[in-house]
C-alpha atoms as a PDB file:
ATOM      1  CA  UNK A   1       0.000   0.000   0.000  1.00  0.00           C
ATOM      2  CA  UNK A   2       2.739   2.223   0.284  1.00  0.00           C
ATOM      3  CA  UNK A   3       4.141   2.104  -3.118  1.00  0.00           C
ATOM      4  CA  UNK A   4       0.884   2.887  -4.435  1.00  0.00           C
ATOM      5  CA  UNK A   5       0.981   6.009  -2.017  1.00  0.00           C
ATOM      6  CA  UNK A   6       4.409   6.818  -3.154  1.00  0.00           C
ATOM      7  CA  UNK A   7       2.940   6.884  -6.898  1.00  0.00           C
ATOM      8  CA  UNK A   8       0.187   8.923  -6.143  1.00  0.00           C
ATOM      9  CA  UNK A   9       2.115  11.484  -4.380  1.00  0.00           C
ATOM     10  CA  UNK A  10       4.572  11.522  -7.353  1.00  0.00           C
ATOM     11  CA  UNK A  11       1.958  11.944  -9.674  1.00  0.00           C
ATOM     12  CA  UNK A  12       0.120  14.438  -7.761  1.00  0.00           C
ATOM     13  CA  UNK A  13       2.996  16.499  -7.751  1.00  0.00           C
ATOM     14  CA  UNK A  14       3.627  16.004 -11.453  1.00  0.00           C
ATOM     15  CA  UNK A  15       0.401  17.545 -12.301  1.00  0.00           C
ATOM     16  CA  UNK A  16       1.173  20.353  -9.755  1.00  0.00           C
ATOM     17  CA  UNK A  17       4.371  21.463 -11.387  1.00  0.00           C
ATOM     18  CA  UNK A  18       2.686  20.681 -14.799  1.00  0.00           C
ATOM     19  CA  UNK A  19      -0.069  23.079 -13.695  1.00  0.00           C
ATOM     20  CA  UNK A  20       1.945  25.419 -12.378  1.00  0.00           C
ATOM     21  CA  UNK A  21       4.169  25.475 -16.043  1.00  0.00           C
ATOM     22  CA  UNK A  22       1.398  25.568 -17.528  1.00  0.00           C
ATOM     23  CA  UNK A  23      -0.013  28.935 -16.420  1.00  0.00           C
ATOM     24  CA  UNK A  24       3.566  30.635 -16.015  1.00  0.00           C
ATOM     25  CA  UNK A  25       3.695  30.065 -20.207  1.00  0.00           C
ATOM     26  CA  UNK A  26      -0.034  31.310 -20.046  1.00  0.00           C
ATOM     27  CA  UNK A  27       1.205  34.675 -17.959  1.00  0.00           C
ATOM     28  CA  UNK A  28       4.246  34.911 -19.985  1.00  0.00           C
ATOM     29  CA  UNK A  29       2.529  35.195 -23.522  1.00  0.00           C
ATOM     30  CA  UNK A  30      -0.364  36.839 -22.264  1.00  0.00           C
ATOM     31  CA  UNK A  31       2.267  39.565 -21.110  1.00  0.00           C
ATOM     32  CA  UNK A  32       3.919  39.376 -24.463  1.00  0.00           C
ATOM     33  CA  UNK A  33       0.357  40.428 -26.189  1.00  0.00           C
ATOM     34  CA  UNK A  34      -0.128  43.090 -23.862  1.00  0.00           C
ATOM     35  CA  UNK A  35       3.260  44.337 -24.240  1.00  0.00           C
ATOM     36  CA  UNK A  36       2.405  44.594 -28.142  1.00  0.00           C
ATOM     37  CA  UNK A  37      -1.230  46.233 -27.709  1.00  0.00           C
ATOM     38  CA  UNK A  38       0.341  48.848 -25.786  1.00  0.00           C
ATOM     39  CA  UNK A  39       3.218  49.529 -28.216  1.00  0.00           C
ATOM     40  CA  UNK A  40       0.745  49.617 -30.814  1.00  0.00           C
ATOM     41  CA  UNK A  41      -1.673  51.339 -29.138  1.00  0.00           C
ATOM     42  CA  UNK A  42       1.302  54.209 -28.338  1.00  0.00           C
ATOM     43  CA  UNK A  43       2.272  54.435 -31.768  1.00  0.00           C
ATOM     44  CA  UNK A  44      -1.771  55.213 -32.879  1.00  0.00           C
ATOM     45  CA  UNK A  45      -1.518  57.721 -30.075  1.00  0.00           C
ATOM     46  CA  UNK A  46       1.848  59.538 -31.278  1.00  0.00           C
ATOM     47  CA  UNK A  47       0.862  59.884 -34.670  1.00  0.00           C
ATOM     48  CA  UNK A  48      -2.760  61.605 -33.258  1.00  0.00           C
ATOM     49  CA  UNK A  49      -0.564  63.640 -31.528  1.00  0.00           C
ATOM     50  CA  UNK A  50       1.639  64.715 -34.238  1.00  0.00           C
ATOM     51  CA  UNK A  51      -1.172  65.458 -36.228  1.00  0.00           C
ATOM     52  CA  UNK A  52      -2.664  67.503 -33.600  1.00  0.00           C
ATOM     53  CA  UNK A  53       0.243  69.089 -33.271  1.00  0.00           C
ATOM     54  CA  UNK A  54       0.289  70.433 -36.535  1.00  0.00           C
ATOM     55  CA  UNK A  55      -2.971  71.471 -36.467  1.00  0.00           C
ATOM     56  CA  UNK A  56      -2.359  73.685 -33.886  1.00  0.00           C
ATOM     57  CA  UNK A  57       1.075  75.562 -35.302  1.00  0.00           C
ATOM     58  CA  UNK A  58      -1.281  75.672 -38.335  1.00  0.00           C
ATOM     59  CA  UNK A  59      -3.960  77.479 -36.405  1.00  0.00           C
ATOM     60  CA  UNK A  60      -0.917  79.492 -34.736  1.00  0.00           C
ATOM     61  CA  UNK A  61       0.395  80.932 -37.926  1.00  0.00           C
ATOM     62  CA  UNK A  62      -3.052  81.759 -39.053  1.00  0.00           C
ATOM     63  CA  UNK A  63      -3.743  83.713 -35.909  1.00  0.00           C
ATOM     64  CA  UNK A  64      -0.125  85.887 -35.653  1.00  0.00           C
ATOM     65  CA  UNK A  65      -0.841  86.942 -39.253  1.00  0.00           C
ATOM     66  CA  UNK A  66      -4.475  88.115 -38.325  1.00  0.00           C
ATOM     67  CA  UNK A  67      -2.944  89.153 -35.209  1.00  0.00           C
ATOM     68  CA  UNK A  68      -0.974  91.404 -37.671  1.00  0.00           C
ATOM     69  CA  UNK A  69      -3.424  92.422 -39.816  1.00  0.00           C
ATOM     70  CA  UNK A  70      -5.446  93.867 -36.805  1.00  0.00           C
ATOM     71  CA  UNK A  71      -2.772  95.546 -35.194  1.00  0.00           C
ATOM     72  CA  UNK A  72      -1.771  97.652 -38.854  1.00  0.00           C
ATOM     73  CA  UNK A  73      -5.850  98.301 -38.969  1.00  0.00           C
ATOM     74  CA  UNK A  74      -5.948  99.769 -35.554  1.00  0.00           C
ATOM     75  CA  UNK A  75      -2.406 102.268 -35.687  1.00  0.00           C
ATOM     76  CA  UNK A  76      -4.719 103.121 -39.177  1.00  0.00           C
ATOM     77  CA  UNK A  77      -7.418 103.992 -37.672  1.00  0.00           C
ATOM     78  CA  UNK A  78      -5.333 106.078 -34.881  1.00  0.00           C
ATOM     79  CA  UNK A  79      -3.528 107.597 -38.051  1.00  0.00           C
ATOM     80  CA  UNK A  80      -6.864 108.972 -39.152  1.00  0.00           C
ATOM     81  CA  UNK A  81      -8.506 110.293 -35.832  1.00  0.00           C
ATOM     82  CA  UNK A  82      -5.309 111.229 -34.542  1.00  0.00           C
ATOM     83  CA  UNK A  83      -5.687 113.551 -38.285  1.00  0.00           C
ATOM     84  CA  UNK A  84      -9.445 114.315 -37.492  1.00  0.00           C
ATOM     85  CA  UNK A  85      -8.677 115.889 -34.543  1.00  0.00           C
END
């Protein structure tokens, strides 16, 4: 009765470690796809950025050149009521 003890213990523990190599690979690759969801997920997010960033030095330029055009409207206007008066 003993020997078959012995081989149940051995085999229990068998399936233990097999279990427990089992779900270590599991972790490991299921790491590894996370790993490459966020690295794609970052690279989606830098070129939105970049983009966005454009946009907005776009938007920039646009606005110092009305910016411009305002100021040169307003010192003529002075011009003139600085002539009316």
């Amino acid at each position: 009765m003993t020997e078959i003890h012995a081989i149940w213990f051995v085999v229990a523990i068998s399936a233990i470690v097999a279990l427990v190599i089992i779900v270590a690979t599991w972790q490991y690759f299921a790491t590894v796809r996370a790993r490459a969801s966020v690295a794609r997920e970052d690279a989606y997010l830098a070129a939105g950025a970049a983009e966005a960033q454009e946009k907005t030095s776009r938007e920039l330029e646009r606005l110092a050149a009305d910016t411009a055009d305002l100021r040169d409207r307003v010192v003529a206007i002075e011009k003139v009521l600085r002539e009316v008066e």
